[in-house]
N, C-alpha and C. Protein backbone atom coordinates (compact mmCIF):
# COMPACT_ATOMS: atom_id res chain seq x y z
N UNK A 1 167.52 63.52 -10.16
CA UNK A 1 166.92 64.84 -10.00
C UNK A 1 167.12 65.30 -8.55
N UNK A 2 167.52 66.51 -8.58
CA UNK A 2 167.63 67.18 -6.81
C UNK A 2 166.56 67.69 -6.75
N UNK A 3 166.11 67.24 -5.02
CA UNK A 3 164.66 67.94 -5.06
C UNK A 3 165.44 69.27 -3.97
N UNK A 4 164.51 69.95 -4.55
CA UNK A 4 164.96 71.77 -4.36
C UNK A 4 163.96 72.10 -2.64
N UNK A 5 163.39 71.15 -2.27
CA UNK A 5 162.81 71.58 -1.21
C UNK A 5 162.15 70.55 0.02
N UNK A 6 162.15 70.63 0.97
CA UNK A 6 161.59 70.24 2.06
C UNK A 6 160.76 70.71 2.86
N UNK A 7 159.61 70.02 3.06
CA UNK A 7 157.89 70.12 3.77
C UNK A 7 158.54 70.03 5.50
N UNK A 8 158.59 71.37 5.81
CA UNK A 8 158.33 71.88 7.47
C UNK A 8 157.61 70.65 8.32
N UNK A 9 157.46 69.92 9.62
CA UNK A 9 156.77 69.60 10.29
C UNK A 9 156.14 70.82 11.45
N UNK A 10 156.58 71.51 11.15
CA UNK A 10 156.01 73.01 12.07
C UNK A 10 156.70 73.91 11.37
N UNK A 11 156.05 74.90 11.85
CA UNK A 11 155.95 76.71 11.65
C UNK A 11 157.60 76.84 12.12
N UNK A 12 157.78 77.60 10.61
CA UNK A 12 159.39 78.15 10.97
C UNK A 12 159.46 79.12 11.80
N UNK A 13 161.10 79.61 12.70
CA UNK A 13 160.89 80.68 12.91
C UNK A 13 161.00 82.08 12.86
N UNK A 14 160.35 82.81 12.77
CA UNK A 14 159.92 84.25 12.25
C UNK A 14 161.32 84.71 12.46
N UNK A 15 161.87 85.05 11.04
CA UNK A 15 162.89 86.15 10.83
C UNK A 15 164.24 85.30 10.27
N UNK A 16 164.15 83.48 10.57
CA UNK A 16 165.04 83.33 10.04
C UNK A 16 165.47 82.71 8.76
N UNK A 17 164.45 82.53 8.10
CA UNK A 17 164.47 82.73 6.69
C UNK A 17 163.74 84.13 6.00
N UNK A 18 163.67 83.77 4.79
CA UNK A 18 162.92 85.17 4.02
C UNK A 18 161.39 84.01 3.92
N UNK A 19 160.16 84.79 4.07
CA UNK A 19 158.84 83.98 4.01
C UNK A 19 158.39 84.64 2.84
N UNK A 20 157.09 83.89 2.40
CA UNK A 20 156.32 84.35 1.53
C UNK A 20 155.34 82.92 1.91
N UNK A 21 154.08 83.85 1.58
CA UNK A 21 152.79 83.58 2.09
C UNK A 21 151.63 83.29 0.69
N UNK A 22 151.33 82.24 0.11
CA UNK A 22 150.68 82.30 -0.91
C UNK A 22 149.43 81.97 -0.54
N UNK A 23 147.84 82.37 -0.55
CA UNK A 23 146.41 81.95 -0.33
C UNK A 23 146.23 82.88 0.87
N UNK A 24 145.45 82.95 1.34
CA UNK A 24 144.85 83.35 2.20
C UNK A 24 145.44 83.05 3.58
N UNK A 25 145.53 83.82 4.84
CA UNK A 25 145.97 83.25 5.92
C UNK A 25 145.25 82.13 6.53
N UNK A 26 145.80 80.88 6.66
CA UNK A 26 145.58 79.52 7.05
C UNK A 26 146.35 79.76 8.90
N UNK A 27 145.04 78.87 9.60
CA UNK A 27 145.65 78.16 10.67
C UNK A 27 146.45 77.02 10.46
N UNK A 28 146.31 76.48 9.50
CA UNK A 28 147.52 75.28 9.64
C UNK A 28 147.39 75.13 8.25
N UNK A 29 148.88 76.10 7.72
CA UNK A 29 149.43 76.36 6.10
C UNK A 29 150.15 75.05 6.29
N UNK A 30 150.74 74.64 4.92
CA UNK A 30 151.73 73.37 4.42
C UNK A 30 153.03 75.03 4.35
N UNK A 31 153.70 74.65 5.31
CA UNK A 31 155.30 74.76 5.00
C UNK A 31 156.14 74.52 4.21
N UNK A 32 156.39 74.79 3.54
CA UNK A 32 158.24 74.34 2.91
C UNK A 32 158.92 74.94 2.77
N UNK A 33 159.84 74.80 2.76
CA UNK A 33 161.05 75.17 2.93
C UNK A 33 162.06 74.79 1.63
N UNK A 34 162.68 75.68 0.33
CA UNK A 34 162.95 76.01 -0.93
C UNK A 34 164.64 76.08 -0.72
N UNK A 35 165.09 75.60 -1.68
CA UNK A 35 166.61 76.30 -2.18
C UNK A 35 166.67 76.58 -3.59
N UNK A 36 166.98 77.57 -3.80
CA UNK A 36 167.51 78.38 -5.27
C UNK A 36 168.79 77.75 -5.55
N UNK A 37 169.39 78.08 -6.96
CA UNK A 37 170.47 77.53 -7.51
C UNK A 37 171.51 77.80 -6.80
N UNK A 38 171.26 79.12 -6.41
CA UNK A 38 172.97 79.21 -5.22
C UNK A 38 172.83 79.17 -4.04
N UNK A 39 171.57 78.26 -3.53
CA UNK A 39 171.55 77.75 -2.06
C UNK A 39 170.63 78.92 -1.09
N UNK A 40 170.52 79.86 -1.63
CA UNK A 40 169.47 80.67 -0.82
C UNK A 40 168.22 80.21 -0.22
N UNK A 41 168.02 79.54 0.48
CA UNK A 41 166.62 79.18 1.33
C UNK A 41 165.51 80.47 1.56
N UNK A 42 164.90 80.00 1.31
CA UNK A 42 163.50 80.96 1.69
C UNK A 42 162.23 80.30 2.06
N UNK A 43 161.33 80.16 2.83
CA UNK A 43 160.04 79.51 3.22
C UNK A 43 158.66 79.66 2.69
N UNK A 44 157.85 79.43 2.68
CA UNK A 44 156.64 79.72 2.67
C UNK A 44 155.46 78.87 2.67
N UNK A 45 154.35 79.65 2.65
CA UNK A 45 153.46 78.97 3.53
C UNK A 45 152.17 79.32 2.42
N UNK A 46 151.40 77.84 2.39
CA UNK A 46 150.43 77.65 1.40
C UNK A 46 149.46 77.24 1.92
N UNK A 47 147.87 77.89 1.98
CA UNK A 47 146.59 77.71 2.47
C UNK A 47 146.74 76.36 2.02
N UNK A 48 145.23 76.24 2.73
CA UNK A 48 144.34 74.91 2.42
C UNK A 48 143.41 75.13 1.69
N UNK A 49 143.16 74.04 0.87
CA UNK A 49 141.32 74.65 0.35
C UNK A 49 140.37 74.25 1.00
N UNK A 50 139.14 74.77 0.36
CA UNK A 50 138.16 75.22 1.21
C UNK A 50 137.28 73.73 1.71
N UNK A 51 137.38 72.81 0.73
CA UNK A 51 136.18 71.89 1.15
C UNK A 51 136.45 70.56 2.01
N UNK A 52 137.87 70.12 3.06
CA UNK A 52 138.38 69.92 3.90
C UNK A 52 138.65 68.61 3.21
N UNK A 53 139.52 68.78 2.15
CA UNK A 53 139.98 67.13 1.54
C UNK A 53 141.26 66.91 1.98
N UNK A 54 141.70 66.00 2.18
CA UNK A 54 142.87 65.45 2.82
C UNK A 54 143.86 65.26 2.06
N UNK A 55 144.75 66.07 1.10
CA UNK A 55 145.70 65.38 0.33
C UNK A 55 146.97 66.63 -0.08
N UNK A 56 147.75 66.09 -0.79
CA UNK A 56 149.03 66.53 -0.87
C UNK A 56 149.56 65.80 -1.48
N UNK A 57 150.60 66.80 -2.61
CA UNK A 57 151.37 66.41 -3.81
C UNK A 57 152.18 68.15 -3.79
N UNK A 58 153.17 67.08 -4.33
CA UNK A 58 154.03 68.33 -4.62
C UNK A 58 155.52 67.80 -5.34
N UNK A 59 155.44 68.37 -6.83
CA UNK A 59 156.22 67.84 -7.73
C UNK A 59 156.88 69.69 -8.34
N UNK A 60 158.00 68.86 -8.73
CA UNK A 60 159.17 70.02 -9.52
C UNK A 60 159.03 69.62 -10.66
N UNK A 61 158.96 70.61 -11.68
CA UNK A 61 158.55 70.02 -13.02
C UNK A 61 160.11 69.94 -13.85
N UNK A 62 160.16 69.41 -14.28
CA UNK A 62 161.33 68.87 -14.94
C UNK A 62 162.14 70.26 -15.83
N UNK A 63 163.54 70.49 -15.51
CA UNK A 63 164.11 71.38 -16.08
C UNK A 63 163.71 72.81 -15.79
N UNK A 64 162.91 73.35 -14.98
CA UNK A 64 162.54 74.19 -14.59
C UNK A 64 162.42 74.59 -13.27
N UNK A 65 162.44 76.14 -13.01
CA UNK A 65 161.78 75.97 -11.73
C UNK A 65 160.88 76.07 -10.76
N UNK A 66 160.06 75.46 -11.86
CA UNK A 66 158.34 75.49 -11.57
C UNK A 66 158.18 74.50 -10.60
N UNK A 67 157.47 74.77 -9.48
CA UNK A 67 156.82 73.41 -8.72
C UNK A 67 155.28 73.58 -8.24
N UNK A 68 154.55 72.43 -8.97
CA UNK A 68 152.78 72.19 -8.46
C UNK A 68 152.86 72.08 -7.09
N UNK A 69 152.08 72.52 -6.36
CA UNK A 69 151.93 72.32 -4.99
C UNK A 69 150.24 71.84 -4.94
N UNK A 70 149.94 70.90 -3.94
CA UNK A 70 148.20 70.67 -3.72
C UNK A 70 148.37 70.40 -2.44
N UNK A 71 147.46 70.86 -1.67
CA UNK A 71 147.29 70.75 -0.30
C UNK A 71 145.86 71.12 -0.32
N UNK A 72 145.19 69.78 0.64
CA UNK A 72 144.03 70.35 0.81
C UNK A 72 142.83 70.83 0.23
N UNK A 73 143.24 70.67 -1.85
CA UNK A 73 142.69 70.76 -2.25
C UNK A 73 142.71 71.85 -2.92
N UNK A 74 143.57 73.00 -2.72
CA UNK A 74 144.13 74.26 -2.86
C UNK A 74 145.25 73.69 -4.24
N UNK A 75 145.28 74.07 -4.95
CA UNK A 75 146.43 74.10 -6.15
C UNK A 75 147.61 75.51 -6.20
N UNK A 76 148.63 75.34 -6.25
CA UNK A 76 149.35 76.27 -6.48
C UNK A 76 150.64 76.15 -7.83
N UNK A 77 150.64 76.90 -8.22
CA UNK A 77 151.91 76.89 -9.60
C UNK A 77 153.25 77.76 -9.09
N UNK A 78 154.47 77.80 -8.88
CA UNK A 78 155.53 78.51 -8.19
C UNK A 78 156.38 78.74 -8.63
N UNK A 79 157.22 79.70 -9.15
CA UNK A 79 158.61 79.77 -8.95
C UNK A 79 159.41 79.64 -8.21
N UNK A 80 160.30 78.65 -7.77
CA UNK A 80 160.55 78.61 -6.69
C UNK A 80 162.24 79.52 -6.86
N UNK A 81 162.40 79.56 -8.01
CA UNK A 81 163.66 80.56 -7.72
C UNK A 81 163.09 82.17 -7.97
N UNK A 82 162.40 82.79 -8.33
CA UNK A 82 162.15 83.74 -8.32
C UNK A 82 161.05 84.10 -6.88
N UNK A 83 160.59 83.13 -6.69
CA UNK A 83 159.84 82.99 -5.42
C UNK A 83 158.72 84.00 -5.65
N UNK A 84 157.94 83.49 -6.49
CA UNK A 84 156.63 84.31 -7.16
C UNK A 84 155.42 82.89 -7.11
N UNK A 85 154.38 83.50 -7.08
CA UNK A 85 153.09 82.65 -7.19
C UNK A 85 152.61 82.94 -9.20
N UNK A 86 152.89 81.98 -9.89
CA UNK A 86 152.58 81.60 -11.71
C UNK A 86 150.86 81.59 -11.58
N UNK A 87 150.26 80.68 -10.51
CA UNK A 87 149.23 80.48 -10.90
C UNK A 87 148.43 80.11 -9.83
N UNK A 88 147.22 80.20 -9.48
CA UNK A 88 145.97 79.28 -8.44
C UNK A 88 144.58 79.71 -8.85
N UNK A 89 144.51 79.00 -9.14
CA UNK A 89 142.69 78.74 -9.44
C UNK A 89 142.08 79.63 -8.44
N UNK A 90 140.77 79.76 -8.94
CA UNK A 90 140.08 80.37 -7.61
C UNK A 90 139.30 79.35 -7.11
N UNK A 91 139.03 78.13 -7.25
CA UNK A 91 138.63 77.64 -7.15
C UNK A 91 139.38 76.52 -6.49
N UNK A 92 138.73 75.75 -4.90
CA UNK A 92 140.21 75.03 -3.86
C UNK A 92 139.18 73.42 -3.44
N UNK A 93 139.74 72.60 -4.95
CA UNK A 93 138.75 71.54 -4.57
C UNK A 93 139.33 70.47 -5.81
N UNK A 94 140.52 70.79 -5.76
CA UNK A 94 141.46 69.69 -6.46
C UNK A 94 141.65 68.61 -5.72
N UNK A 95 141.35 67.22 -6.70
CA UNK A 95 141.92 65.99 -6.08
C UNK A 95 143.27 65.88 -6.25
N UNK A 96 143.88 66.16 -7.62
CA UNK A 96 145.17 66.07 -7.97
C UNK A 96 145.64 66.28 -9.48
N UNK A 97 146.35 66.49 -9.63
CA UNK A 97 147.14 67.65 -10.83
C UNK A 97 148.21 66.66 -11.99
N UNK A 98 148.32 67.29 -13.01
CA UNK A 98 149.60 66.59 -13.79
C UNK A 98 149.53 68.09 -15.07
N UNK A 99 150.99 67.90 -14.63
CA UNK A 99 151.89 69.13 -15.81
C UNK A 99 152.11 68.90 -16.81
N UNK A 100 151.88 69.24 -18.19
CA UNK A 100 152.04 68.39 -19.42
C UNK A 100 153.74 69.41 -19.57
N UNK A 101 154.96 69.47 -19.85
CA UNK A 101 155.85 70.48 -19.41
C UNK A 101 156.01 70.34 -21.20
N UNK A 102 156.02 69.94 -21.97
CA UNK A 102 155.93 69.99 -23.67
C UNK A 102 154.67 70.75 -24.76
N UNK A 103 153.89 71.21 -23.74
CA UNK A 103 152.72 71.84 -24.51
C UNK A 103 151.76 72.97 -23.03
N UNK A 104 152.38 72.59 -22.10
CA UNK A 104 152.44 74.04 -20.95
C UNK A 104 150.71 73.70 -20.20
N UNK A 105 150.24 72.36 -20.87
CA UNK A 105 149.18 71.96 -19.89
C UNK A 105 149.09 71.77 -18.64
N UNK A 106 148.24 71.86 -18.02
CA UNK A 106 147.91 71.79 -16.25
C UNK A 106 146.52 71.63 -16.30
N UNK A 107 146.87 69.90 -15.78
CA UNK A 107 145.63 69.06 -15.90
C UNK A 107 144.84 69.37 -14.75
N UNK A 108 143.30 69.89 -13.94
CA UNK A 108 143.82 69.64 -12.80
C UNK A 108 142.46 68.56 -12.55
N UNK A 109 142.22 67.55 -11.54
CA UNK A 109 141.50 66.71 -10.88
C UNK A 109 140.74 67.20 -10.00
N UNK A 110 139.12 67.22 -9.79
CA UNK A 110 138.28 67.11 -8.95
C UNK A 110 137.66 66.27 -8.77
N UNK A 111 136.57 66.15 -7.48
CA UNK A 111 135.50 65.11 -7.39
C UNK A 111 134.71 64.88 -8.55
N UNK A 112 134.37 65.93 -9.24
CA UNK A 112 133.29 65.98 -10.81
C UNK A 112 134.11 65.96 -11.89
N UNK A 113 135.47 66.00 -12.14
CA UNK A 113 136.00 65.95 -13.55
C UNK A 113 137.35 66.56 -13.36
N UNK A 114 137.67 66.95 -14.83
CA UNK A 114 138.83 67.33 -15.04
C UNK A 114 138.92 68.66 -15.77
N UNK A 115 139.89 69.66 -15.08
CA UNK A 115 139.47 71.16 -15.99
C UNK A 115 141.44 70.70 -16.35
N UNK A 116 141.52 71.21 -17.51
CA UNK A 116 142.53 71.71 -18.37
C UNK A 116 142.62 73.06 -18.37
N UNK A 117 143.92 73.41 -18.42
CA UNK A 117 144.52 75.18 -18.18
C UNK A 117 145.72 74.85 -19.54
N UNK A 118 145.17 76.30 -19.90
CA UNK A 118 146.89 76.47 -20.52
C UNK A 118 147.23 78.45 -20.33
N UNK A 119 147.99 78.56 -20.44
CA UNK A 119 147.97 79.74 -19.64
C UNK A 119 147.22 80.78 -19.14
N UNK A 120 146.84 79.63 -18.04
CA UNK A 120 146.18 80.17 -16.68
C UNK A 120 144.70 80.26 -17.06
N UNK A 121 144.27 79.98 -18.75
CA UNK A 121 142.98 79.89 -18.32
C UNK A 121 142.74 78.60 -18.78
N UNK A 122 141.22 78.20 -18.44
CA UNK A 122 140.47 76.87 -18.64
C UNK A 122 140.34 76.83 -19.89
N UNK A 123 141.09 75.72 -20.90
CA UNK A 123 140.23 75.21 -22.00
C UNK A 123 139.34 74.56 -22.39
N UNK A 124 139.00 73.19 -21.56
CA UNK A 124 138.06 72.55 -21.51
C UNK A 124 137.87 72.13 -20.18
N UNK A 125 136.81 71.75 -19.98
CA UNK A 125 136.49 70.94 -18.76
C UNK A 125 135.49 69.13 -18.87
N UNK A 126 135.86 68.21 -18.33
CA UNK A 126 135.26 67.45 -18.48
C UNK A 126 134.63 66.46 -17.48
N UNK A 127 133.41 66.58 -17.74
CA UNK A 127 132.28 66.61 -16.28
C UNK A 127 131.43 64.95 -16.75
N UNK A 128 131.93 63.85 -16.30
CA UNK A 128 131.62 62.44 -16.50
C UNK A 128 130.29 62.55 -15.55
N UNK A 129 129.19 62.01 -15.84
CA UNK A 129 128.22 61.60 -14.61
C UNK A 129 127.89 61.17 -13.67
N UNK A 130 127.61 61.51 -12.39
CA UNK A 130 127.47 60.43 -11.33
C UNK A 130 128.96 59.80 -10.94
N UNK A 131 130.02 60.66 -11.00
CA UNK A 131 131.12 60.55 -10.18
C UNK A 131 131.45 61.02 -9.39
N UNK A 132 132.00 60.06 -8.00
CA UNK A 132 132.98 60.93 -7.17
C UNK A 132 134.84 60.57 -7.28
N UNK A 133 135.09 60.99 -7.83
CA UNK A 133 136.37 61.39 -7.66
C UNK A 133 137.63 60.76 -9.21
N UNK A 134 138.70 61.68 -8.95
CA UNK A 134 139.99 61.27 -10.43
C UNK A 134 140.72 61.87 -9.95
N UNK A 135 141.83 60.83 -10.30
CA UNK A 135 143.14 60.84 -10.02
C UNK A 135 143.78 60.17 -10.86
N UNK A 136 145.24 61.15 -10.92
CA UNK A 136 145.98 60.27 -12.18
C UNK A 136 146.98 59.13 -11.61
N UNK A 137 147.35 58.23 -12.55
CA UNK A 137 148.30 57.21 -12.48
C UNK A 137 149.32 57.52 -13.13
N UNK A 138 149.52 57.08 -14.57
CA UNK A 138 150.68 57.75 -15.04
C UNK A 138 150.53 58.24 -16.60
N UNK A 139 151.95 58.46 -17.10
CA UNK A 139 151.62 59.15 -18.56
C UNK A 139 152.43 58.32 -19.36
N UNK A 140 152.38 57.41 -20.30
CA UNK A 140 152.71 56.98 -21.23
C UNK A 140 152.37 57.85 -22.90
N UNK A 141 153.75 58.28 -23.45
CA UNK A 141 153.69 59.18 -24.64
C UNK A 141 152.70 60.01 -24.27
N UNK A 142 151.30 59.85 -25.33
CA UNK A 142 150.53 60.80 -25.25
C UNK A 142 148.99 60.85 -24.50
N UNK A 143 149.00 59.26 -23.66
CA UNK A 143 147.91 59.29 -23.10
C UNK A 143 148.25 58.86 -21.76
N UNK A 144 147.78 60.25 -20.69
CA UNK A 144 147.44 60.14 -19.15
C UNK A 144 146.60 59.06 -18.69
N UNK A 145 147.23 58.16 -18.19
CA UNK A 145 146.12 57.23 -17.89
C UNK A 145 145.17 57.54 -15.92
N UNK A 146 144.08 57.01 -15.73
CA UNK A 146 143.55 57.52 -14.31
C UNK A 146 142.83 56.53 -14.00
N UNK A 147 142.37 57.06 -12.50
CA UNK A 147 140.69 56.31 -12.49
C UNK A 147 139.82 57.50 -12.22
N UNK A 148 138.86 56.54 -12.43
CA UNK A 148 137.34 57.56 -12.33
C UNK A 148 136.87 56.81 -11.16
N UNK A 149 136.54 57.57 -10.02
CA UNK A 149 135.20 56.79 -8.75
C UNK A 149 134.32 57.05 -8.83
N UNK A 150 133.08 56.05 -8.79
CA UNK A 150 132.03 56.38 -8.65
C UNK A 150 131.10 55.47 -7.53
N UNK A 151 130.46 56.27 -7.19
CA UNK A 151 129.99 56.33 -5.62
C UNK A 151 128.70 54.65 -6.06
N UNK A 152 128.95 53.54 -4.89
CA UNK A 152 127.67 52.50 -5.05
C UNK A 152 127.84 52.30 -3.41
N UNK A 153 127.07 51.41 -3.22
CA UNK A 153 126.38 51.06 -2.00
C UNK A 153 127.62 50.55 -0.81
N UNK A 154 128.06 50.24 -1.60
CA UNK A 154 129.74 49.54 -0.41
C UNK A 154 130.74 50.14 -0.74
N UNK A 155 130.53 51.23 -1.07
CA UNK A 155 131.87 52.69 -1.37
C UNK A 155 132.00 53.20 -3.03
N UNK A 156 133.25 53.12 -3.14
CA UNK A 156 133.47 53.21 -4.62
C UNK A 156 134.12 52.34 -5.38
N UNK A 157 133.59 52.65 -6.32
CA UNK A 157 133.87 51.85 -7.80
C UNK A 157 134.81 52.64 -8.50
N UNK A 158 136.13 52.14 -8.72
CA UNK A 158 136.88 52.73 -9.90
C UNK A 158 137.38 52.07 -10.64
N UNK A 159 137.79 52.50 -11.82
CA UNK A 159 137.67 52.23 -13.22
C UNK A 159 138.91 53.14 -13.83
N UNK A 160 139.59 52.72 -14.84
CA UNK A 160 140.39 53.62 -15.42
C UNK A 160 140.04 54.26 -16.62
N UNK A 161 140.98 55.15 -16.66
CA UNK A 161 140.60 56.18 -18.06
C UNK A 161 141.69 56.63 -18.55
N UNK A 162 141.73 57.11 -20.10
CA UNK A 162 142.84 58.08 -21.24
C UNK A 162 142.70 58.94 -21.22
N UNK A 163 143.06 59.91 -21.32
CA UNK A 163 143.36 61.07 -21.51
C UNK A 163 143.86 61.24 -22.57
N UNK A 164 144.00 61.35 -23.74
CA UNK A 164 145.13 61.79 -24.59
C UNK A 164 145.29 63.34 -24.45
N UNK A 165 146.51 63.71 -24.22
CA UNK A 165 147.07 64.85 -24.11
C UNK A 165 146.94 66.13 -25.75
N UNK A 166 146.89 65.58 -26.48
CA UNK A 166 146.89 66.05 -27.57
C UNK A 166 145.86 66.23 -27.82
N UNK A 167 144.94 65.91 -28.21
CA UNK A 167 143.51 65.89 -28.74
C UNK A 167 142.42 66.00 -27.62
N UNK A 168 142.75 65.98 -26.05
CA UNK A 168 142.29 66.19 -25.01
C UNK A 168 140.87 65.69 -25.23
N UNK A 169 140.79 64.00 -25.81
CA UNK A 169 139.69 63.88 -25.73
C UNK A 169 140.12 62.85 -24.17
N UNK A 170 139.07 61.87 -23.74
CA UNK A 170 139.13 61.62 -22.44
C UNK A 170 138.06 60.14 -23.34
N UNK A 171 138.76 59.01 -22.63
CA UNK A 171 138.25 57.45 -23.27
C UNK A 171 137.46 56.95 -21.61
N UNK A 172 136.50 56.63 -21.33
CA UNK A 172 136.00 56.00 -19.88
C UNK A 172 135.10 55.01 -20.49
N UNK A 173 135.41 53.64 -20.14
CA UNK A 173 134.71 53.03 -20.18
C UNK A 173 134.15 53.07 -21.87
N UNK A 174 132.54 53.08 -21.77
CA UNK A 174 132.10 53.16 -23.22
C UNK A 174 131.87 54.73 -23.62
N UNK A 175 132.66 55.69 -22.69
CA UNK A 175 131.92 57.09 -23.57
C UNK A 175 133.63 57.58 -23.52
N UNK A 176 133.15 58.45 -25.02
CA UNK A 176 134.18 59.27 -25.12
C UNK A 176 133.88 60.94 -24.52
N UNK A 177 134.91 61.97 -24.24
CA UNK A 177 134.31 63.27 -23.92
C UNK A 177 135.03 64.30 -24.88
């Protein structure tokens, strides 16, 4: 797979690519830097979210030219050849994301659960108790596997979990959701 883009270590400079600006103006946006099919470069620059989490992912979804972006907690959905913004929550407090690219899901991860999108709106959401934090591992056929954290006295406790993609039920431990 060619990856179509490269993460800036600083602020490009003004005028010599084409920019585009997705979120709100950020003091310190995530950069990258894009190529289209016939090599056209263009930049742009993606807020942070709001509740000062530390992370970053950024995947090209297979056969397309869609790419998830997370920074900070901020989610973004992209074209990167049409160089358009598909999608962002209003909401900037993602742990981390997975694209179902066969049924157009967009899983996304917070400290409290997991909201599911399918175009662009929420279908379900699923809110486990007394957790902090999910993140995925990987996807075998039809079930996302993760962990779940949950907060005890000497940090956290995690634990894994299913997902099945299809039936979007969610297996933890002894409860189903």
């Amino acid at each position: 797979m060619t990856i179509n883009f490269k993460i800036l270590e600083s602020n490009p400079i003004s005028g010599e690519f084409d920019e585009k600006h997705f979120g709100e103006t950020d003091t310190n946006p995530l950069w990258i830097r894009f190529n289209t099919n016939n090599l056209y470069d263009w930049v742009c620059s993606f807020a942070s979210g709001d509740i000062g989490l530390s992370n970053r992912k950024i995947i090209e979804i297979d056969n397309t030219s869609k790419v998830g972006i997370l920074t900070n907690g901020a989610f973004y959905l992209i074209d990167r050849s049409l160089k358009e913004l598909i999608f962002k929550p209003s909401q900037e407090c993602f742990t981390d994301f997975y694209f179902v690219p066969d049924t157009g899901l967009l899983i996304l991860a917070t400290n409290w659960g997991i909201q599911i999108f399918k175009d662009k709106e929420i279908i379900k959401e699923i809110r486990p108790d007394f957790i902090d934090g999910v993140r995925f591992i990987k996807r075998n056929n039809n079930l996302l596997t993760g962990e779940i954290c949950e907060p005890t006295e000497n940090g956290d406790d995690c634990s894994e979990f299913e997902l099945n993609i299809q039936t979007l039920k969610l297996k933890w431990k002894k409860y189903e959701y």
